[in-house]
Each structure stands twice: as structure tokens, then as C-alpha cells.
C-alpha atoms as a PDB file:
ATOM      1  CA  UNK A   1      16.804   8.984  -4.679  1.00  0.00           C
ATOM      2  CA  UNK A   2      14.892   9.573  -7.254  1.00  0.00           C
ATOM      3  CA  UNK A   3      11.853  11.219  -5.905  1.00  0.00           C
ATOM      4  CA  UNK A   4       9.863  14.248  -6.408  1.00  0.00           C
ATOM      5  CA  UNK A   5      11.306  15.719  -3.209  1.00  0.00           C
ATOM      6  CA  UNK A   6      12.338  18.927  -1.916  1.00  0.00           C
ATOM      7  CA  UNK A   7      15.545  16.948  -1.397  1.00  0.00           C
ATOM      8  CA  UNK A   8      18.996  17.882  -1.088  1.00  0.00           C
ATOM      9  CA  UNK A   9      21.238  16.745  -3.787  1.00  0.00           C
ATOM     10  CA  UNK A  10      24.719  18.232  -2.639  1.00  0.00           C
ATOM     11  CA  UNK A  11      25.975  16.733   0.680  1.00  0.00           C
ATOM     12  CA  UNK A  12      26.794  20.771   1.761  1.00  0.00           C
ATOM     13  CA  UNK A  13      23.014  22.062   2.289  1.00  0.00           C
ATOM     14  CA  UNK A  14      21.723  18.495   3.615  1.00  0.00           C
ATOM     15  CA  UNK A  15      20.280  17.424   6.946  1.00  0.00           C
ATOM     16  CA  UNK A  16      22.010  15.136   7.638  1.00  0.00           C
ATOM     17  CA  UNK A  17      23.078  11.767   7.255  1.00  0.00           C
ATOM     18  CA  UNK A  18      21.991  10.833  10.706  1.00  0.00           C
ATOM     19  CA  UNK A  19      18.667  12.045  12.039  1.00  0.00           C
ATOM     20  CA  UNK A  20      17.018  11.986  15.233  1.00  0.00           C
ATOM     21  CA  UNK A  21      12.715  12.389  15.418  1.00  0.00           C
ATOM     22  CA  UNK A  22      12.088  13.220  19.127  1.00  0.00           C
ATOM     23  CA  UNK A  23       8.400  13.266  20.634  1.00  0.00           C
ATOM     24  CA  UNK A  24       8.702  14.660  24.432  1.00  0.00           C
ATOM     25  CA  UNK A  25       5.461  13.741  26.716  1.00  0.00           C
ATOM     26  CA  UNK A  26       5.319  16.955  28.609  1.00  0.00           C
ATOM     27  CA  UNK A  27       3.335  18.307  32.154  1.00  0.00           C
ATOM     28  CA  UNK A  28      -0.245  19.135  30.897  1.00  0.00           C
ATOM     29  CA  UNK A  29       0.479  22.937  29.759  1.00  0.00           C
ATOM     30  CA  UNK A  30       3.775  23.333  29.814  1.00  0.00           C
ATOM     31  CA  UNK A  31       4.183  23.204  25.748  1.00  0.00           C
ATOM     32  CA  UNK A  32       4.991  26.789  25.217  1.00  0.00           C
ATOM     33  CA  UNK A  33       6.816  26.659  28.245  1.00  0.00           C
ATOM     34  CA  UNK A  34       9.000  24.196  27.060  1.00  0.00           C
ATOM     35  CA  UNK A  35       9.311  25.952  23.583  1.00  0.00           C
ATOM     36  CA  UNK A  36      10.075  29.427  24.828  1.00  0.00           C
ATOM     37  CA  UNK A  37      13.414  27.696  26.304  1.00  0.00           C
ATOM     38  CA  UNK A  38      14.067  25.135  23.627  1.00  0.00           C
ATOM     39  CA  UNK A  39      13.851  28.465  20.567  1.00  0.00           C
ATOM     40  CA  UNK A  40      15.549  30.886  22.745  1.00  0.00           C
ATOM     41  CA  UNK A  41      18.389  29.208  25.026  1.00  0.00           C
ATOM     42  CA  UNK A  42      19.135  25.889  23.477  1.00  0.00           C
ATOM     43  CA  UNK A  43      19.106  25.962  19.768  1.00  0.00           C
ATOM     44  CA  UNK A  44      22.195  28.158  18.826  1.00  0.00           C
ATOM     45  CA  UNK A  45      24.226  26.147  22.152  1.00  0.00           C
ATOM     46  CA  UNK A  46      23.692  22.502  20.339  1.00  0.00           C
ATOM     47  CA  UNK A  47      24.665  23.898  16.911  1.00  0.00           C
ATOM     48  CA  UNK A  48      27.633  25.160  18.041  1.00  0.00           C
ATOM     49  CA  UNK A  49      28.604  21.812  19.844  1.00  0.00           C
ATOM     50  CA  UNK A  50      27.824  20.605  16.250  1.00  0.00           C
ATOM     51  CA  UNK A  51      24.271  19.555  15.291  1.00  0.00           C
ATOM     52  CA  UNK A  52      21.455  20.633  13.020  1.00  0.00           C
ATOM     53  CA  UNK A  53      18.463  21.956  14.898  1.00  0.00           C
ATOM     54  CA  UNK A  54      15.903  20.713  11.671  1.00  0.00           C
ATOM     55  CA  UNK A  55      12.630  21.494  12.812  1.00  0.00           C
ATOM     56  CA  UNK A  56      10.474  21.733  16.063  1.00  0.00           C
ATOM     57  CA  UNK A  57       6.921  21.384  16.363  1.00  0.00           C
ATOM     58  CA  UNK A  58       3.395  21.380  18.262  1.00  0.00           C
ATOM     59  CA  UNK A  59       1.631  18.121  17.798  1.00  0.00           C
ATOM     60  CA  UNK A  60      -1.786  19.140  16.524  1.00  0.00           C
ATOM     61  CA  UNK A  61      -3.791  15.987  17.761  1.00  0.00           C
ATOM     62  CA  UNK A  62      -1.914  15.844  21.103  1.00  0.00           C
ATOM     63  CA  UNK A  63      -1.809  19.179  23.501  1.00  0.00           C
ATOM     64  CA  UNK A  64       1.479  17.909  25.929  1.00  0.00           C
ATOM     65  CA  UNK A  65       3.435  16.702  23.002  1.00  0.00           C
ATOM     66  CA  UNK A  66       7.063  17.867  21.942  1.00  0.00           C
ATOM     67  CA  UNK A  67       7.954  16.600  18.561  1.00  0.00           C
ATOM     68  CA  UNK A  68      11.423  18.003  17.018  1.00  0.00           C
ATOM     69  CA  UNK A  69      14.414  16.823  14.808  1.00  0.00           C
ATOM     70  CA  UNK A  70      17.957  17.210  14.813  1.00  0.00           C
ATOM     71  CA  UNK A  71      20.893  16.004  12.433  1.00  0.00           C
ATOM     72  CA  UNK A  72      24.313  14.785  12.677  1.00  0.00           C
ATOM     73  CA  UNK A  73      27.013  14.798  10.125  1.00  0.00           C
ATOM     74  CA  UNK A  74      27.794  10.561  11.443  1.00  0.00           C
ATOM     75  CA  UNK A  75      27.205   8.919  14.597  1.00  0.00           C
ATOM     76  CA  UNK A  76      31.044   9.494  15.881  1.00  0.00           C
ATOM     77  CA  UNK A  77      29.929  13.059  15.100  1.00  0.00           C
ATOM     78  CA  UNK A  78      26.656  12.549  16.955  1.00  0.00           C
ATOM     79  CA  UNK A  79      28.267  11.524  20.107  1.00  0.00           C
ATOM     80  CA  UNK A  80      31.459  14.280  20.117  1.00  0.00           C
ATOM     81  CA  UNK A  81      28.523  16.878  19.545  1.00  0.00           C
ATOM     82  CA  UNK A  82      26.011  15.517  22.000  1.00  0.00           C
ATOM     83  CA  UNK A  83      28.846  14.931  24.694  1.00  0.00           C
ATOM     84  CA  UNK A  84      29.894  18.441  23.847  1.00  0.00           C
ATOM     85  CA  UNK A  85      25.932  19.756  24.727  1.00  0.00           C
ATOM     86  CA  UNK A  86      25.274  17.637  27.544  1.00  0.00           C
ATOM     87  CA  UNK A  87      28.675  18.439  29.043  1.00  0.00           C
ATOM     88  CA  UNK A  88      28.503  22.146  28.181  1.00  0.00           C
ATOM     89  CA  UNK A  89      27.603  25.271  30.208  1.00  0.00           C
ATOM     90  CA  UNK A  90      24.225  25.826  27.853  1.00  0.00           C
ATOM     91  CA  UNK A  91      22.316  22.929  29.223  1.00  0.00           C
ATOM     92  CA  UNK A  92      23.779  23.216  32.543  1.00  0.00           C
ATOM     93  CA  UNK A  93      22.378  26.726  32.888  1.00  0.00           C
ATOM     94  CA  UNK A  94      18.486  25.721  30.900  1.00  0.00           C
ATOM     95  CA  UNK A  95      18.631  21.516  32.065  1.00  0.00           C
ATOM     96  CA  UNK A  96      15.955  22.018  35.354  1.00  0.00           C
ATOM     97  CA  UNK A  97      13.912  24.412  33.344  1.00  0.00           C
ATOM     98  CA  UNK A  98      13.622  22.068  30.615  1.00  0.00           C
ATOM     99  CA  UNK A  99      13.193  19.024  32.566  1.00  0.00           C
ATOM    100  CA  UNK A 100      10.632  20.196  34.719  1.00  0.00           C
ATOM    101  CA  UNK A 101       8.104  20.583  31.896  1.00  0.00           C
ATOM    102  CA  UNK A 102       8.693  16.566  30.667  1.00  0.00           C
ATOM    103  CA  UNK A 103       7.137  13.442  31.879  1.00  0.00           C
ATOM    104  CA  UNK A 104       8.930  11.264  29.256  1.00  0.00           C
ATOM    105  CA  UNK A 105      11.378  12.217  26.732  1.00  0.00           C
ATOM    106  CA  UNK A 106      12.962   8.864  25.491  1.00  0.00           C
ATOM    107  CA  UNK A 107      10.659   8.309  22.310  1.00  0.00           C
ATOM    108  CA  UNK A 108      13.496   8.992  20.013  1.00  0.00           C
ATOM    109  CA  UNK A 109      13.658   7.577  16.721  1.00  0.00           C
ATOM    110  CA  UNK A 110      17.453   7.010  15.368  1.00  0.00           C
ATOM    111  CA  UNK A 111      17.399   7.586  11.431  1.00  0.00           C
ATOM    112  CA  UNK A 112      19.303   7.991   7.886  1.00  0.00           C
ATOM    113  CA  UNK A 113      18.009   9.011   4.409  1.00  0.00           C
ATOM    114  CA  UNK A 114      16.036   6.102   3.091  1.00  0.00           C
ATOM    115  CA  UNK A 115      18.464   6.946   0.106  1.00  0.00           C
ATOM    116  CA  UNK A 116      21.505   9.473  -0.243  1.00  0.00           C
ATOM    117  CA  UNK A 117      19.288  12.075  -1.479  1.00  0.00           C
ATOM    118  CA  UNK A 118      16.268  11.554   0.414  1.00  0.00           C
ATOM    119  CA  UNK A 119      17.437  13.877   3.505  1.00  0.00           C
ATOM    120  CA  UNK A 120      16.308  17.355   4.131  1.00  0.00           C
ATOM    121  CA  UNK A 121      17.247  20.269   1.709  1.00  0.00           C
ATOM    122  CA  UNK A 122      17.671  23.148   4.270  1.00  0.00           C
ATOM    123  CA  UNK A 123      19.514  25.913   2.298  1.00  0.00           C
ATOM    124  CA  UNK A 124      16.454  27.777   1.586  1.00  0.00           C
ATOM    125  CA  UNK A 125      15.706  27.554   5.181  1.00  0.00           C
ATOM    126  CA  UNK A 126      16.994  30.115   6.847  1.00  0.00           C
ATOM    127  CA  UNK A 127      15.981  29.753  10.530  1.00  0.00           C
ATOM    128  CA  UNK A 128      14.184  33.408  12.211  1.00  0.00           C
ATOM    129  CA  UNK A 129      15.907  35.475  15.063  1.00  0.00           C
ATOM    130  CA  UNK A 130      19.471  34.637  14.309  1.00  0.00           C
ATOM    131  CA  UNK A 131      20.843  37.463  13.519  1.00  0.00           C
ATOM    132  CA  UNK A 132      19.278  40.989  12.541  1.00  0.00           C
ATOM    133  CA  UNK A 133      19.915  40.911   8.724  1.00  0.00           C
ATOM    134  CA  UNK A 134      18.623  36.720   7.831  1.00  0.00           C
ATOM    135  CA  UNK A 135      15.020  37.051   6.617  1.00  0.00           C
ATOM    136  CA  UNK A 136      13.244  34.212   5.794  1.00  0.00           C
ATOM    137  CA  UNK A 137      12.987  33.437   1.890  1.00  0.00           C
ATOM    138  CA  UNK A 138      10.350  34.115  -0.080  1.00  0.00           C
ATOM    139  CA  UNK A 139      11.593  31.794  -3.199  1.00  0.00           C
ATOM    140  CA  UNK A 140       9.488  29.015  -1.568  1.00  0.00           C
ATOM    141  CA  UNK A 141       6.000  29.136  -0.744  1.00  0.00           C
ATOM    142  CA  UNK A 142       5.678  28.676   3.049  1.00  0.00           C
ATOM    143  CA  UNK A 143       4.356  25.551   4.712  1.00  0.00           C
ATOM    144  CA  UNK A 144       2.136  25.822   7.765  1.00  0.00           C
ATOM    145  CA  UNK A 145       1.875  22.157   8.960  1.00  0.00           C
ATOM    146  CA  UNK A 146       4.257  19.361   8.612  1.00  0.00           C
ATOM    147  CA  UNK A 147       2.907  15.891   8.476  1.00  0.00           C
ATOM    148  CA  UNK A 148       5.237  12.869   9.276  1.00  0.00           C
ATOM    149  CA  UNK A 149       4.075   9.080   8.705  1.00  0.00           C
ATOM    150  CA  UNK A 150       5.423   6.220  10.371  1.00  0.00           C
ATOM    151  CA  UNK A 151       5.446   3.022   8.774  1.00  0.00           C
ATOM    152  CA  UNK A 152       6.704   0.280  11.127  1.00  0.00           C
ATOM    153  CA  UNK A 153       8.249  -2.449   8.728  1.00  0.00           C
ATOM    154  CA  UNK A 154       9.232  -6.356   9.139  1.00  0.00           C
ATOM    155  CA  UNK A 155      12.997  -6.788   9.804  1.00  0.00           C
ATOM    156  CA  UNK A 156      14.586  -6.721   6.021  1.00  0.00           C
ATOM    157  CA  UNK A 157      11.629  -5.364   4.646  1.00  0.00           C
ATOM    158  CA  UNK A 158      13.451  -1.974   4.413  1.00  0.00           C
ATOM    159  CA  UNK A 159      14.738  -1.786   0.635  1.00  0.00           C
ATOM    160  CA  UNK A 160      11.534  -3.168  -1.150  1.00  0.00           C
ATOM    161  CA  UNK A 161       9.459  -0.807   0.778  1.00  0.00           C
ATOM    162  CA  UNK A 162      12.016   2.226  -0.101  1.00  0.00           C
ATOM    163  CA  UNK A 163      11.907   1.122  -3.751  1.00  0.00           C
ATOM    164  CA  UNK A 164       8.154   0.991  -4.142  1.00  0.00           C
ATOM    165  CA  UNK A 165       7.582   4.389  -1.995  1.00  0.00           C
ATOM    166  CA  UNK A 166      10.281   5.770  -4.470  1.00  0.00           C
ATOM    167  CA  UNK A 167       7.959   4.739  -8.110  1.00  0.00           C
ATOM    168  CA  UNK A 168       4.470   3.653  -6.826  1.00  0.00           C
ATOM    169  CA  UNK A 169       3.805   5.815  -3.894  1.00  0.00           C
ATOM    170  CA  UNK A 170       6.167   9.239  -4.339  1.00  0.00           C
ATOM    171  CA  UNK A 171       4.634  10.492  -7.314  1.00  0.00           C
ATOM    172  CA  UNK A 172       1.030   9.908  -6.177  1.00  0.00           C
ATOM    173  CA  UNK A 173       2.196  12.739  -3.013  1.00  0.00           C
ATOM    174  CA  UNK A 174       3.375  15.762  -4.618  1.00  0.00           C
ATOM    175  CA  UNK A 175      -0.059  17.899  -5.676  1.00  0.00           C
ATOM    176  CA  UNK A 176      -0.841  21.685  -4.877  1.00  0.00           C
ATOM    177  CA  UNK A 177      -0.162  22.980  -1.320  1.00  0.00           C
ATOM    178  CA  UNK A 178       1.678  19.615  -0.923  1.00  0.00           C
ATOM    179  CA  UNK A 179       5.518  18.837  -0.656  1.00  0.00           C
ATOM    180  CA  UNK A 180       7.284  15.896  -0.052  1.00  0.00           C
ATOM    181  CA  UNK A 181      10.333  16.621   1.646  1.00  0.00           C
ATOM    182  CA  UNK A 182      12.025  13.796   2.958  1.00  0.00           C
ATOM    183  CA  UNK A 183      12.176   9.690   3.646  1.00  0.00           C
ATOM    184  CA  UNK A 184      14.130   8.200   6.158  1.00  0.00           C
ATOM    185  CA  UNK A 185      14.643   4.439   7.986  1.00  0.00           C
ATOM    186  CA  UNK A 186      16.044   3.392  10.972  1.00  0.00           C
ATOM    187  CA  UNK A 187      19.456   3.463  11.941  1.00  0.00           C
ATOM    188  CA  UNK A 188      20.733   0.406  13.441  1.00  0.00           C
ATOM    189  CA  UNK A 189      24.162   1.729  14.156  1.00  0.00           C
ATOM    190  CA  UNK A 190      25.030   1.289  18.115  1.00  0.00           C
ATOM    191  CA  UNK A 191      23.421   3.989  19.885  1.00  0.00           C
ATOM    192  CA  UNK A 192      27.011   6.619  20.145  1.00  0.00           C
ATOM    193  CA  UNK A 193      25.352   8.240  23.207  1.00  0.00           C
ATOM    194  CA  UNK A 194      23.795   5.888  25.649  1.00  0.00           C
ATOM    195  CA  UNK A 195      22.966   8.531  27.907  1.00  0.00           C
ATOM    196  CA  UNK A 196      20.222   9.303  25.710  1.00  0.00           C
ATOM    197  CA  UNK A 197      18.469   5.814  24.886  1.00  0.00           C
ATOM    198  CA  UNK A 198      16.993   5.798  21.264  1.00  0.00           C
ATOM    199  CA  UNK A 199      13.906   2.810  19.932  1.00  0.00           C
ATOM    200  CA  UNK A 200      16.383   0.154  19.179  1.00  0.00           C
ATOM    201  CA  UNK A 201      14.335  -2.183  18.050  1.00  0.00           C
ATOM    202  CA  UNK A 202      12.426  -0.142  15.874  1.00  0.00           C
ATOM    203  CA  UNK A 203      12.321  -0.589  12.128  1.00  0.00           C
ATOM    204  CA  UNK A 204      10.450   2.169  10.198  1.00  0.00           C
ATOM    205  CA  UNK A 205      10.215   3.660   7.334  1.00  0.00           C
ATOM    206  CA  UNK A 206       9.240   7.844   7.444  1.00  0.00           C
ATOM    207  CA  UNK A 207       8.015  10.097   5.195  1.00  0.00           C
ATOM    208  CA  UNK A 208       7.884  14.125   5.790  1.00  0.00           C
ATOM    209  CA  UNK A 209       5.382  16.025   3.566  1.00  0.00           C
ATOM    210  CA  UNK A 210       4.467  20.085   4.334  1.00  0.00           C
ATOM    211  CA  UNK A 211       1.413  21.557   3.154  1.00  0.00           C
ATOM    212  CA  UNK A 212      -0.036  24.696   3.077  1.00  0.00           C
ATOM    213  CA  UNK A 213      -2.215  24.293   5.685  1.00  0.00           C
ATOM    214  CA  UNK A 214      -4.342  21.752   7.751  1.00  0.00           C
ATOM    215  CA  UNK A 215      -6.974  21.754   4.597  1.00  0.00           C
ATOM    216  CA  UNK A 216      -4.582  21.581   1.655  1.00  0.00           C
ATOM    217  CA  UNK A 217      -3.555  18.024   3.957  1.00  0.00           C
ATOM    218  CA  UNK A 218      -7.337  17.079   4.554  1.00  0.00           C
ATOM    219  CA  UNK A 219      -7.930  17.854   0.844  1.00  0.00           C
ATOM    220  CA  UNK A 220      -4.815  15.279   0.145  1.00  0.00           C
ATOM    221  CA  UNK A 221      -5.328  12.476   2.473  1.00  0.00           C
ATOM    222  CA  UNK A 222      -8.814  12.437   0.531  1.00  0.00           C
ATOM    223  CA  UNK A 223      -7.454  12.707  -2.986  1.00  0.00           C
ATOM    224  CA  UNK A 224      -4.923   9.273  -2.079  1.00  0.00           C
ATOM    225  CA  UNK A 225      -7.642   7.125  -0.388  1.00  0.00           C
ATOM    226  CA  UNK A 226     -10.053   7.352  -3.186  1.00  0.00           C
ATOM    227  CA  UNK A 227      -6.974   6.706  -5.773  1.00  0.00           C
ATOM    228  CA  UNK A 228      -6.990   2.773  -6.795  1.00  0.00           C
ATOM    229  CA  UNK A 229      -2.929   3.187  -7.400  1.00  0.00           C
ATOM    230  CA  UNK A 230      -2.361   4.093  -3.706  1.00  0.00           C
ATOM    231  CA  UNK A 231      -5.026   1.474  -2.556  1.00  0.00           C
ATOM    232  CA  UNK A 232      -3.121  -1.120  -4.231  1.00  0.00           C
ATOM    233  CA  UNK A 233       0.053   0.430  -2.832  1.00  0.00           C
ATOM    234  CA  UNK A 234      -1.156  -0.145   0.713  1.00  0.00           C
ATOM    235  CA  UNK A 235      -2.322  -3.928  -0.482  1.00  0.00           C
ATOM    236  CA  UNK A 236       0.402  -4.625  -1.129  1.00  0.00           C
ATOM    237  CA  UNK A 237       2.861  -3.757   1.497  1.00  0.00           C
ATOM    238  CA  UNK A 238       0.445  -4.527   4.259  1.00  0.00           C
ATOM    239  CA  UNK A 239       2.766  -8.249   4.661  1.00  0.00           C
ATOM    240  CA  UNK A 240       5.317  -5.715   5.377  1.00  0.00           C
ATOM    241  CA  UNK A 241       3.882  -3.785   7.870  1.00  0.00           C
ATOM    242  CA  UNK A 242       4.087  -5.247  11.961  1.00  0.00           C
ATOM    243  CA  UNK A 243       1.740  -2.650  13.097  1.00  0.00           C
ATOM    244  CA  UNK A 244      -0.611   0.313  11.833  1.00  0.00           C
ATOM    245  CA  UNK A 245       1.070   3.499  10.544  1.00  0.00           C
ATOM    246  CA  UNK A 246       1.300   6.708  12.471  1.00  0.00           C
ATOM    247  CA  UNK A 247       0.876  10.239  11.559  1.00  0.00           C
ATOM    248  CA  UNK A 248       1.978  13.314  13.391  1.00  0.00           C
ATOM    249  CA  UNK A 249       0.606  16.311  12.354  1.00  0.00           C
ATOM    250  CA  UNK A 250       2.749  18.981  13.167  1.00  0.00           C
ATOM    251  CA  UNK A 251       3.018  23.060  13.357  1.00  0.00           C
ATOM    252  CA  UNK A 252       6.500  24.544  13.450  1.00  0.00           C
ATOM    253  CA  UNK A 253       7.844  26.771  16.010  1.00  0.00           C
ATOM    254  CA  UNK A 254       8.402  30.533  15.039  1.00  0.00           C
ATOM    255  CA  UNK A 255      12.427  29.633  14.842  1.00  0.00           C
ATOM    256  CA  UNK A 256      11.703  25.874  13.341  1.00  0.00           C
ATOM    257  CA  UNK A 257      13.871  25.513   9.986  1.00  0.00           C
ATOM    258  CA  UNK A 258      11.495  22.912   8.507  1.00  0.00           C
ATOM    259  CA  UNK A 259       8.370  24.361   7.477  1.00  0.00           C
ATOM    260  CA  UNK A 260       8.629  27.625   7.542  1.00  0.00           C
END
């Protein structure tokens, strides 16, 4: 894809070709709960059954909500690994802790780079606490919020919106303290797990920025709705567009890969 993203462009380092975007409803206060078990028992059990743990956050506008992502190399892949989890003695052992903080946790999102080189670039990501000696990098400045639109799109309106984002609306988003760092849409492969349901119906469009912090993003969002360029953008694609966009602003987790 040819964007201005801190994208991966070798298949080895990238996250992944299948993407889930999970947003858990939790118990009022039982956030850091929730996170003390997800960073500490449950991250190194699922990548050993064979996923990518990409990033888990705080929702800054919304106290009880879980957001997090996880890739998979395919969805045959997703299914061996997620039947491997589910059936495994890690989630046995943390599965009524976790629960017990959740009202809802089916708002998942099923996902693939909008193009092959759109996914997440993780090889500079080094995640903190695994072992003694992996520090985090300092080659890349550090990002303290991560900001994800939604774009809910008319069925087939995928490609044109993709292409636009990729020369109308991509350049306008990269500016100091701001990074775009990946686009995805919807997945409509069969759900491989139906244990876990997934948004079916959904058909979105996502981009993933991190920024320096919450005013580098306030600072931003101001910069693009006084340009006429991404006015026009927005114009335009509004025929596309079933329902208004959402955006989750997010902080990462002290063992979150993605903006750190």
C-alpha cells in the first residue's frame, strides 16, 4: 500500500494478515482488574497456541471498556490457535477470573490489511516483561495514545474508499507527534471459531494512528477539520458511509506492543 505508514513491508515482522479489534464492556471498576490478568497470565499462553497479542488498551472516553487486538497468520490458523487457547490449561486456570470482570465481550471486529502492506509493523516493538534482557527500543519515538477510526462503509464500497484514503486522505495524517500505522477492512471469511461470534455483518474500513500524546491528537484533529482537502475528502465519501464514524481513543497497557 502505498501509504505513509509505519507499515510492514516484509510478511516476517507483520501483524498479521487476519486481525481481530476487541472492545470488552466490563463490571464498573474492574478495568485494571481485568488487565492485571490479561498482561500477566494470558498473553505469553495465546502466543504460544499461536497468535499475535498486538496491542491492549484503556478506552479514554469510556471507564469499563476493554479494547485490544490480536493477529493470525490465516483464518485456518486462527481457529487451530484459538481452539488450542480455549482448549488449553492457561485459560482454564485465568477463564472465571477473567469472566467475572465482563458484562459483554462479543464486539469483535474480524479484519485484514486494507492492502498487503497496510498491517502492523511490529519488529521495533518489542513487548515489556518478557524476558530480563528485551528493553524496549529507543529507535522510535514512543507513542502515548493510540487513536482508531471506524468508518462503517456501503456493501462494495470497500476498494474506492481504500484507494482514496491511500492518495487523498493518508498524506493529509502523518504531521509531528502523529503516525499512521495501519488500515484495515472487514473480513468476510466464515467466522473459523464460532465459539467466539465476530460483527458479521459489519463492513468497515479502520485506520490506526499513535501520537505523542492526547494534545499532539487534539492539535491534529484541529489541523484536518480546518483543511479544505480533508473537508472535501469527507464530501465526498459521505454516499459511502451507512452510519457516523467512530473513534476510540486509546492508552496502551504497560506490556501492549502497539504504542509503546
Amino acid at each position: 500500500m502505498n501509504l505513509p505508514l509505519n507499515v510492514a513491508t516484509e510478511p516476517a515482522v507483520s501483524a498479521s494478515p487476519v486481525v481481530e479489534l476487541r472492545q470488552y464492556t466490563l463490571k464498573p471498576g474492574k478495568r485494571d482488574a481485568l488487565i492485571d490478568i490479561f498482561d500477566n497470565r494470558l498473553i505469553e499462553g495465546q502466543e504460544e497456541a499461536g497468535m499475535t497479542i498486538i496491542g491492549q488498551f484503556r478506552d479514554l472516553d469510556r471507564a469499563d471498556m476493554f479494547v485490544w487486538m490480536r493477529g493470525f497468520d490465516g483464518m485456518d490458523a486462527r481457529k487451530d490457535a484459538l481452539t488450542a487457547f480455549y482448549g488449553g490449561p492457561v485459560w482454564s486456570a485465568h477463564s472465571n477470573a477473567a469472566n467475572a470482570t465482563m458484562i459483554d465481550s462479543d464486539d469483535v471486529l474480524l479484519l485484514k490489511p486494507a492492502r498487503p502492506a497496510a498491517g502492523f509493523d511490529l519488529s521495533d516493538s518489542p513487548r515489556a516483561g518478557l524476558t530480563t534482557d528485551q528493553k524496549p527500543s529507543r529507535n522510535k519515538p514512543l507513542t502515548s495514545i493510540v487513536v482508531i477510526q471506524i468508518h462503517h462503509l456501503r456493501p462494495g464500497a470497500e476498494t474506492d474508499f481504500t484507494n482514496r484514503f491511500e492518495t487523498e486522505m493518508a498524506p493529509l495524517m502523518t504531521a509531528p507527534g502523529a503516525r499512521l500505522l495501519a488500515a484495515f477492512v472487514t473480513e468476510h471469511a466464515e467466522n473459523s471459531f464460532p465459539r467466539l461470534p465476530v460483527r458479521a455483518r459489519e463492513n468497515v474500513f479502520i485506520s490506526v494512528m499513535g501520537f505523542d500524546s492526547a494534545e499532539a491528537h487534539a492539535r491534529h484533529e484541529a489541523a484536518l477539520a480546518g483543511s479544505p482537502a480533508w473537508q472535501m475528502f469527507w464530501q465526498a465519501a459521505r454516499p459511502d458511509l451507512t452510519r457516523p464514524s467512530e473513534t476510540l481513543r486509546l492508552s496502551p497497557t504497560s506490556r501492549s506492543r502497539l504504542g509503546r
